[in-house]
Protein backbone atom coordinates (compact mmCIF):
# COMPACT_ATOMS: atom_id res chain seq x y z
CA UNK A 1 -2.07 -197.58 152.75
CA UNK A 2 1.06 -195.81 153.27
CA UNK A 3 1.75 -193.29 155.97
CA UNK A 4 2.39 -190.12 155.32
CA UNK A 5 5.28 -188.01 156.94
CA UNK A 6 5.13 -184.30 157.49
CA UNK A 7 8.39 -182.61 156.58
CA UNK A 8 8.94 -179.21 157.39
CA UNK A 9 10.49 -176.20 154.95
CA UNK A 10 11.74 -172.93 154.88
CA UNK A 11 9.82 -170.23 153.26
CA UNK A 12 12.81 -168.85 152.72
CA UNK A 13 15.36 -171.70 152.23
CA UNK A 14 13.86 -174.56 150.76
CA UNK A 15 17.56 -175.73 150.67
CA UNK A 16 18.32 -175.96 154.19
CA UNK A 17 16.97 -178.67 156.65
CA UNK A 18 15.04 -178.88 159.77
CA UNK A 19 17.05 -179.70 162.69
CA UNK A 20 16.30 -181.29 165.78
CA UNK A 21 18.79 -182.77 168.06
CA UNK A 22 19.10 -183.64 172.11
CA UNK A 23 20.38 -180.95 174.02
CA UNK A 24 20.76 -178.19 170.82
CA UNK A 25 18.68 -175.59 169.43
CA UNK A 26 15.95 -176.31 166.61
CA UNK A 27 16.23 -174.42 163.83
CA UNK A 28 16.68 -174.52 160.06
CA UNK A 29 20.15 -174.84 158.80
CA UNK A 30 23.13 -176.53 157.07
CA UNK A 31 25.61 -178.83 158.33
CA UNK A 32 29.17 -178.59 157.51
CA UNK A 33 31.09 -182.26 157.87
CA UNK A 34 34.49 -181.86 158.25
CA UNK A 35 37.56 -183.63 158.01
CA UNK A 36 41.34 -182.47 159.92
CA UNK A 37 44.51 -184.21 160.06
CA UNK A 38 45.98 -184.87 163.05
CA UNK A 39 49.54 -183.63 162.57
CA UNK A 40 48.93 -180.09 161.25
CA UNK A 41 45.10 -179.98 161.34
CA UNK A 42 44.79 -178.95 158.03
CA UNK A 43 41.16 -179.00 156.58
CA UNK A 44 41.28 -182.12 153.69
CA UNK A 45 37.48 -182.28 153.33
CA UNK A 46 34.09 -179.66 154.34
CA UNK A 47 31.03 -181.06 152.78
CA UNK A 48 27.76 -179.27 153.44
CA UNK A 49 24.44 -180.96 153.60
CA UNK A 50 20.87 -179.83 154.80
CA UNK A 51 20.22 -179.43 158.58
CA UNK A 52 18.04 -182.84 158.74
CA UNK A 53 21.16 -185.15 157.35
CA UNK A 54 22.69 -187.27 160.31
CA UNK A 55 26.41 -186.58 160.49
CA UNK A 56 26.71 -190.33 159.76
CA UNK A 57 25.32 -190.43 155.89
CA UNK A 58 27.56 -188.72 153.63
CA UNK A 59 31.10 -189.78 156.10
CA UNK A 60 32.19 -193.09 153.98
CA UNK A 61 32.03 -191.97 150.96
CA UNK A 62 33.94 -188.26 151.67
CA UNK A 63 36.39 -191.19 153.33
CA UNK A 64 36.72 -192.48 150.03
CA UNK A 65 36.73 -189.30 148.02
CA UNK A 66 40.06 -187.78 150.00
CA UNK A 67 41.80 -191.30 149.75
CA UNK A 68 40.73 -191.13 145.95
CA UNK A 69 41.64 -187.47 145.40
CA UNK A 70 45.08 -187.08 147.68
CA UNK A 71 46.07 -190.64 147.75
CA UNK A 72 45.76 -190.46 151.72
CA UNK A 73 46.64 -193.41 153.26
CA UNK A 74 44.52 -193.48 156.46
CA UNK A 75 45.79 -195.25 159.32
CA UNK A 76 43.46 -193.99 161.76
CA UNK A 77 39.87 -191.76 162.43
CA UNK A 78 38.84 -190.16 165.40
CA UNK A 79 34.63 -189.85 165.68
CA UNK A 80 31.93 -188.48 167.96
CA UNK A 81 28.99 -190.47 168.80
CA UNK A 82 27.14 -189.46 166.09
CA UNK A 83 29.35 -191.89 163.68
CA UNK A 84 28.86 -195.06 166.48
CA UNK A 85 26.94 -196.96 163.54
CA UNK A 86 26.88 -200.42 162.02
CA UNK A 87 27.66 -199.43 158.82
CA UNK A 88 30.57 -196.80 159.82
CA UNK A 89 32.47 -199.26 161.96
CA UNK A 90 31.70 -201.91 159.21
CA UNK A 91 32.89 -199.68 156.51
CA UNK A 92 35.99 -198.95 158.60
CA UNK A 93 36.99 -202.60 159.24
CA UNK A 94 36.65 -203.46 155.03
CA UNK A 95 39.08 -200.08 154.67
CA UNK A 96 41.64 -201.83 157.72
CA UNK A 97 41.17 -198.28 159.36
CA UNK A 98 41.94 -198.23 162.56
CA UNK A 99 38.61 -196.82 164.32
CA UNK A 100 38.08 -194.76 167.99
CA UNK A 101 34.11 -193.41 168.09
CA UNK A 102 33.02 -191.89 171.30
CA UNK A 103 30.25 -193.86 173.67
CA UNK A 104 26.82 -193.54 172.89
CA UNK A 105 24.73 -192.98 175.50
CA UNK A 106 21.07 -194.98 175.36
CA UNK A 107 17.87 -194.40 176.89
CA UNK A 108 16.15 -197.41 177.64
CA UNK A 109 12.45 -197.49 178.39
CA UNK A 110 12.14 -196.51 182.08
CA UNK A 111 11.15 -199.50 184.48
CA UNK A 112 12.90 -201.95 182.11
CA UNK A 113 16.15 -203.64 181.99
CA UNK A 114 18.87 -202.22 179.76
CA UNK A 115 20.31 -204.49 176.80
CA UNK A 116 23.34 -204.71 178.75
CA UNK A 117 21.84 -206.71 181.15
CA UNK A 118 21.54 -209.38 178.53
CA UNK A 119 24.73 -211.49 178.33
CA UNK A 120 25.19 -212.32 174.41
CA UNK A 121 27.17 -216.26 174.23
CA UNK A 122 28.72 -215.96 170.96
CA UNK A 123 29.94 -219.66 170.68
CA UNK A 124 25.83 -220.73 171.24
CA UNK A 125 24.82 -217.50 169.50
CA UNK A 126 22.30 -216.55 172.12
CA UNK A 127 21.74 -213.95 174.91
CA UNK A 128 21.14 -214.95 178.51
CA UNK A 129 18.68 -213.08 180.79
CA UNK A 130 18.96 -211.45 184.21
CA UNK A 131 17.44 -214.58 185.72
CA UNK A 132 19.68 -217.02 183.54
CA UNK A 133 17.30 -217.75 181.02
CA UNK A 134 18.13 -218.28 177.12
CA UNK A 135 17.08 -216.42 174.65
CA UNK A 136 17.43 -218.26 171.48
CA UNK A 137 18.18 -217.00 167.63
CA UNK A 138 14.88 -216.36 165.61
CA UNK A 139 14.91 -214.63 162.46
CA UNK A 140 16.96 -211.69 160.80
CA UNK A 141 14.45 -208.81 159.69
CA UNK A 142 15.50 -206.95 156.20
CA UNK A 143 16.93 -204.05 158.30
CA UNK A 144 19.49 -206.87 158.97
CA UNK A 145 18.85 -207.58 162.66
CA UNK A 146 18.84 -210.58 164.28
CA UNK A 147 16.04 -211.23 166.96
CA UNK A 148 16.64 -213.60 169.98
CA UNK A 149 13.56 -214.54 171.70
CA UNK A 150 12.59 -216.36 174.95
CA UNK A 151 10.32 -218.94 175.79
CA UNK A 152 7.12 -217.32 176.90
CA UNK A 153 6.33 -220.19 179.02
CA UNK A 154 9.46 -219.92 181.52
CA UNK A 155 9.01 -216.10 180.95
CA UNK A 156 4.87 -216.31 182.58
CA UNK A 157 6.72 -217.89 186.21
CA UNK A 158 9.88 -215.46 185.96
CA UNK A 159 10.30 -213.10 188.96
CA UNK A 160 11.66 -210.31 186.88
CA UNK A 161 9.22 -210.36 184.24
CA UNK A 162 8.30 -206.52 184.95
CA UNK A 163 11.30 -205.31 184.59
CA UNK A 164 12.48 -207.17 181.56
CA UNK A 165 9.09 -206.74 179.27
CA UNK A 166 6.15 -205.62 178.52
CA UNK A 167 5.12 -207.56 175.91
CA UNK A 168 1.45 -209.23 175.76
CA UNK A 169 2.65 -212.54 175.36
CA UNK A 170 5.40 -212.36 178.05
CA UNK A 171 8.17 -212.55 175.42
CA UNK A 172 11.34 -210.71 175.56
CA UNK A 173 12.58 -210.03 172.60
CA UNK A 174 16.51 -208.52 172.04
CA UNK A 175 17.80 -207.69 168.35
CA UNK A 176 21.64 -207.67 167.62
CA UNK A 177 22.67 -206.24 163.67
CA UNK A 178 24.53 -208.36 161.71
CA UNK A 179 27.60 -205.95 161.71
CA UNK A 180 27.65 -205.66 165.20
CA UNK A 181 30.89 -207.32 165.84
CA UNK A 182 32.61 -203.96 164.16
CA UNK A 183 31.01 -201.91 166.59
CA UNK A 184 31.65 -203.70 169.38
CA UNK A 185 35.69 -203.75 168.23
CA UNK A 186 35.45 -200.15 167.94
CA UNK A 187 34.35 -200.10 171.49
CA UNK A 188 37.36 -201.91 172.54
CA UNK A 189 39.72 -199.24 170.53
CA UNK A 190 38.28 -196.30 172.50
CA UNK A 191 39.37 -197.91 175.98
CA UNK A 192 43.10 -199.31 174.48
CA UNK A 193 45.48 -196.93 175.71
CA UNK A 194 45.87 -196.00 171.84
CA UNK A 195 42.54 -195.34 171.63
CA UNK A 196 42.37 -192.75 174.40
CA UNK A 197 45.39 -191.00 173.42
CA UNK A 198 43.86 -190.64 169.37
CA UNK A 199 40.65 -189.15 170.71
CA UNK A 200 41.59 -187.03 173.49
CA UNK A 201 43.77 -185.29 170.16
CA UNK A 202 40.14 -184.76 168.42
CA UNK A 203 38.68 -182.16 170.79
CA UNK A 204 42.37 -180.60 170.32
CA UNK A 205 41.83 -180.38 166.15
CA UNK A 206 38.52 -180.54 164.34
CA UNK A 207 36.38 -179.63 167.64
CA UNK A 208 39.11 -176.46 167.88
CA UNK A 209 39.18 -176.12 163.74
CA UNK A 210 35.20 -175.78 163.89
CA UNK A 211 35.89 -173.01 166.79
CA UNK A 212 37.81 -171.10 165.11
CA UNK A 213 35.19 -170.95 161.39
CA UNK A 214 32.73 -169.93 164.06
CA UNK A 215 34.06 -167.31 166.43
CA UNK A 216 36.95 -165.61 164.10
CA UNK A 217 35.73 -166.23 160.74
CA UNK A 218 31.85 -165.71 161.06
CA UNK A 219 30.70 -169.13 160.37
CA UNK A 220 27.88 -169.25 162.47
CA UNK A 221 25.38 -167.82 160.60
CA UNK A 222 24.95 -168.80 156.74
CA UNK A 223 25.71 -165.49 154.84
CA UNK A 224 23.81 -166.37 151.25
CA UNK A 225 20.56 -168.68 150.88
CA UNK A 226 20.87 -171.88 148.88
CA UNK A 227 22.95 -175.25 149.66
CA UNK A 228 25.62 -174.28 146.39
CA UNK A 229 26.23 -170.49 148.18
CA UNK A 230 26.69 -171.86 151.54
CA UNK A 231 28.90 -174.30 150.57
CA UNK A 232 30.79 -172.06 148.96
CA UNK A 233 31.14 -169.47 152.17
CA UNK A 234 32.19 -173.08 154.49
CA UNK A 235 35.12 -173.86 151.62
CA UNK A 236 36.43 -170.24 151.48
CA UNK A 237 36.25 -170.07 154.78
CA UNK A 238 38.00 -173.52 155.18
CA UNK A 239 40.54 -172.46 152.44
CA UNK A 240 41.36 -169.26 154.90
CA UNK A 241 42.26 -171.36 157.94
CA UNK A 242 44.50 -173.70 155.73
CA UNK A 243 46.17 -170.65 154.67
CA UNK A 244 46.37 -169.48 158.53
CA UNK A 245 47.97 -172.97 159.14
CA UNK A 246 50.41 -172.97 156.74
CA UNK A 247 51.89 -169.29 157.26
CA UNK A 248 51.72 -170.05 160.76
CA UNK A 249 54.28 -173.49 159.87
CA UNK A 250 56.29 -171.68 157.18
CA UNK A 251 57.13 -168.78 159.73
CA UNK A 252 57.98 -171.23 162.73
CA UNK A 253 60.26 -173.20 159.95
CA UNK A 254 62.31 -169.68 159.21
């Protein structure tokens, strides 16, 4: 039997999505994903989705549409922690783009012991406990994670068994994707002195470009119902800031 999953709607915007995110307001809206360059922080892409669409779906292929359409040749990207995913930092690595994605903060189950505790050996493909223990390679599951498991024998006698699991039969179990070599090669980029000096420019351009739709050209609140209407309001008002940019240039240039 399959479960079923309750999805709420507008009454009045069947368009727009549901959101519900840590630490902001739920309500139903749109999303606008946007794209800035880093030199003149022009607006290349603003792509609007439903409210309930992670910021990580559509970003790949809107990559691929402004390399496509402008013959961009991307040397670098600048991401919050939304975009830390398998896919993205694969998808980044087969385009030789140079990647920095903000830390993701997890929340492991209280009482327990964080995956970081677990040492991963990549020549013996295996994790090592807290108490030195291995945990050998299983099986990959279709979501394309591979589990590492540990012997529930040595597990029954282990001091720390309370803190590491909760599991019936005393085995811990820790997954690793198959991609996650990209990520953890992102992770590296953010602390290279490169790295840092990319991202700190990010709050400085598309955090400041999304400022500015909001607070001087009244793109806080959707003015027309419909996904086709309010992505047209987000790409005139996008196509207003370029304009701002550009007069602002041309009149610096003489």
């Amino acid at each position: 039997m399959k479960e079923t999953k309750e999805i709420r709607q507008s009454t009045t915007d069947p368009d727009c999505g549901f959101m519900s995110r840590e630490n902001k307001q739920e309500m139903f809206c749109y999303l606008d994903h946007r794209t800035t360059d880093m030199k003149f922080n022009i607006i290349t892409d603003s792509y609007v989705t439903p409210g309930n669409v992670h910021d990580s779906v559509p970003y790949l292929s809107r990559l691929d549409r402004q390399t496509e359409r402008f013959g961009f040749k991307v040397e670098a990207v600048a991401l919050d922690s939304g975009y830390l995913t398998n896919p993205i930092c694969k998808g980044l690595h087969d385009r030789n783009i140079y990647g920095v994605i903000a830390h993701r903060r997890y929340h492991p189950t209280k009482g327990l012991f964080p995956k970081w505790k677990f040492t991963y050996d990549r020549e013996r493909d295996l994790y090592i406990c807290p108490n030195k223990q291995e945990l050998v390679y299983r099986t990959t599951t279709r979501e394309g994670y591979r589990e590492y498991k540990s012997d529930p024998k040595k597990c029954s006698q282990c001091p720390l068994l309370k803190e590491c699991t909760r599991s019936k039969n005393k085995q811990k179990v820790v997954t690793r994707h198959v991609w996650e070599e990209h990520k953890e090669k992102v992770r590296l980029n953010r602390l290279s002195p490169s790295g840092k000096v990319l991202y700190k420019y990010r709050k400085e351009k598309v955090e400041r470009s999304f400022a500015d739709s909001k607070e001087l050209h009244g793109l806080r609140y959707c003015r027309l119902r419909g996904l086709r209407k309010a992505s047209e309001q987000v790409l005139l008002t996008a196509a207003c800031q370029n304009m701002k940019k550009i007069a602002t240039y041309l009149a610096k240039q003489g």
